[in-house]
Structures are given as structure tokens and as C-alpha cells.
Protein backbone atom coordinates (compact mmCIF):
# COMPACT_ATOMS: atom_id res chain seq x y z
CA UNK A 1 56.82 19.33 -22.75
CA UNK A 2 53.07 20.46 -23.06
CA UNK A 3 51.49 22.75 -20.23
CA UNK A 4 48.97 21.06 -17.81
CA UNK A 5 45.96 22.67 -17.42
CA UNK A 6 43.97 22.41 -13.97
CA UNK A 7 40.50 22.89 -14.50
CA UNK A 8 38.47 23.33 -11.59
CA UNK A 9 36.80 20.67 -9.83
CA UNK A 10 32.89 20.03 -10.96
CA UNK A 11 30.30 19.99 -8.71
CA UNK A 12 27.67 17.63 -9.33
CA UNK A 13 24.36 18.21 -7.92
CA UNK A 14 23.17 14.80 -6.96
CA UNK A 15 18.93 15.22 -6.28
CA UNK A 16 17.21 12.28 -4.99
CA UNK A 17 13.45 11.78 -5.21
CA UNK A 18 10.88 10.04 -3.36
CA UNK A 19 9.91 7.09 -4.85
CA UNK A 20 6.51 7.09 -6.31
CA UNK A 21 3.71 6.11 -4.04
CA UNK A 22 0.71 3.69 -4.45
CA UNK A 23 -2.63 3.24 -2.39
CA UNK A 24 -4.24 -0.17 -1.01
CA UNK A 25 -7.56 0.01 -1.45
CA UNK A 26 -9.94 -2.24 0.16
CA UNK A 27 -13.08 -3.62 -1.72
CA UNK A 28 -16.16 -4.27 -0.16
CA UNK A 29 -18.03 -7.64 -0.86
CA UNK A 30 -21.13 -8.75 0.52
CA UNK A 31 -19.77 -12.38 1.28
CA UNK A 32 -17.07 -12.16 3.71
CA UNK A 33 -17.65 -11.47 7.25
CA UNK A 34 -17.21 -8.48 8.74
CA UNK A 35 -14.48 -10.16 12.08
CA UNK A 36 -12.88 -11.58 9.03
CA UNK A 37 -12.25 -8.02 7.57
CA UNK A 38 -11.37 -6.54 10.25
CA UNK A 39 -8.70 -9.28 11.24
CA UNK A 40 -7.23 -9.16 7.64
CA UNK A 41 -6.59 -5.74 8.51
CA UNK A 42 -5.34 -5.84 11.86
CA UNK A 43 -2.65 -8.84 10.77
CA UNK A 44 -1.40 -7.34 7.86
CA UNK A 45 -1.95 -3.75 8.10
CA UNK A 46 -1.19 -3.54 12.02
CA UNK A 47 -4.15 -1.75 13.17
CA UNK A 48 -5.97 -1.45 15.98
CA UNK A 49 -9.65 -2.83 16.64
CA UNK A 50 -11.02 0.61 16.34
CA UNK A 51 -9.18 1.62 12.75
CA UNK A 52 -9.36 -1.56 11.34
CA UNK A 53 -13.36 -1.61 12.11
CA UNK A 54 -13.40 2.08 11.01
CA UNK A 55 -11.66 1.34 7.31
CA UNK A 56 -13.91 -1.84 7.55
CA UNK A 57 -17.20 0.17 7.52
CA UNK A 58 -15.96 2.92 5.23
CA UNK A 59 -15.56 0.01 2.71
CA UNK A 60 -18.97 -1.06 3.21
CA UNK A 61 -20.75 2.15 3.09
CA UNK A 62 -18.42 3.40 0.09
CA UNK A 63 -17.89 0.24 -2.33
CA UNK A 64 -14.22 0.83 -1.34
CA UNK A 65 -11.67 2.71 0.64
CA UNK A 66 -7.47 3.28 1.12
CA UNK A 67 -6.49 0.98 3.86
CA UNK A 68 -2.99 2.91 3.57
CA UNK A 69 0.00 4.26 1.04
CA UNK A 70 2.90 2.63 0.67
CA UNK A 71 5.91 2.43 -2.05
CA UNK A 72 4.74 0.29 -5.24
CA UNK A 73 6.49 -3.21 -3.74
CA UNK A 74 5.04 -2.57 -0.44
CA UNK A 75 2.08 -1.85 -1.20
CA UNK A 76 1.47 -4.72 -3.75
CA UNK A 77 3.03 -7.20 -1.40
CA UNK A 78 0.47 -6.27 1.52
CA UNK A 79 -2.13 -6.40 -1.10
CA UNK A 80 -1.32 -9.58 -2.01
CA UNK A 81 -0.59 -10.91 1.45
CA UNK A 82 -3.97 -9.88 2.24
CA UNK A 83 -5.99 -11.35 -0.73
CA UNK A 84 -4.71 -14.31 -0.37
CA UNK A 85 -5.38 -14.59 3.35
CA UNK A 86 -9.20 -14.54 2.69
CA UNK A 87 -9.17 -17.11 -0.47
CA UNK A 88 -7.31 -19.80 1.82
CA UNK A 89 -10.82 -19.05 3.58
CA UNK A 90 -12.60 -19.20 0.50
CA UNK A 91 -13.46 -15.58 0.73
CA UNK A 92 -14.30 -13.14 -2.31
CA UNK A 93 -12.05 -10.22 -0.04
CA UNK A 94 -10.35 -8.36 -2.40
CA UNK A 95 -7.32 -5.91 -1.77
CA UNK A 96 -5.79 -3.59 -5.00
CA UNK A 97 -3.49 -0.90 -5.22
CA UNK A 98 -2.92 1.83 -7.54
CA UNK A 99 -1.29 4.93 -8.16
CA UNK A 100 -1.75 7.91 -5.23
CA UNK A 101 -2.20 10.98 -7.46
């Protein structure tokens, strides 16, 4: 009969990372009204009167800004969510995302 060998039992280092994370960014557009921004951001973003005017102005002084950082689907659904909040209203609004570095 042939000899059993026991080896010992393998540990397996199991590592998980965080999944990569992406920024909304706001666009600023000389069209859409400024209430209208700032309730785009306060429905879909949940902020206050006070950030969402804050991020709001940023936008308009800056050409853009990050509304927030989310994972990839996250932050592309909010983006989207957002968007297409102000072209039922036949605004120019425009949310993206990309990578955060």
C-alpha cells in the first residue's frame, strides 16, 4: 500500500481592494437658472441649501467643479439622474464623471 503524505495546510492570503473611485463634476452653463442648480443638487446629491449653493457658485466662477466621489456605477448613475432632470426642463445642465486620480 503506498504511504500518505500530509502536507501542511496552505494559507491563502485573500487582499481585497477598494474599488476604484470616480468624481461628478458639475458644468457650468450660462442658460439654466441658478434655483434650478441648486435643486438638482439638493434632490440628487442630498445637500443642504448652503452646499448645494456653495458647489453651485464654485461651478460658475470655475467653468466646473466635483459635486462629490463615488464608485464608477454610482457615480455615473447620479450623473445621469441629474442630467436628465434638467433636459425634461429643457435645460443645457450638464453633470460628468471621471476618474479621481
Amino acid at each position: 500500500m503506498p504511504e500518505t503524505i500530509t502536507l501542511p495546510p496552505v494559507q491563502l492570503e485573500t487582499r481585497t481592494r477598494r474599488p476604484p473611485l470616480h468624481k461628478v463634476m458639475l458644468v457650468n452653463d450660462d442658460f439654466t437658472p441658478r434655483e434650478f442648480v441648486v435643486l438638482v443638487l439638493k434632490a440628487v446629491f442630498r445637500m443642504d441649501e448652503g452646499q448645494a449653493s456653495k458647489v453651485m457658485m464654485t461651478a460658475h466662477q470655475r467653468g466646473a467643479c466635483v459635486v462629490a466621489v463615488f464608485t464608477r456605477d454610482v457615480a455615473e448613475e447620479k450623473a445621469t439622474l441629474a442630467t436628465d432632470l434638467a433636459r425634461k426642463r429643457e435645460f443645457p445642465l450638464l453633470f460628468t464623471t471621471e476618474p479621481e486620480e
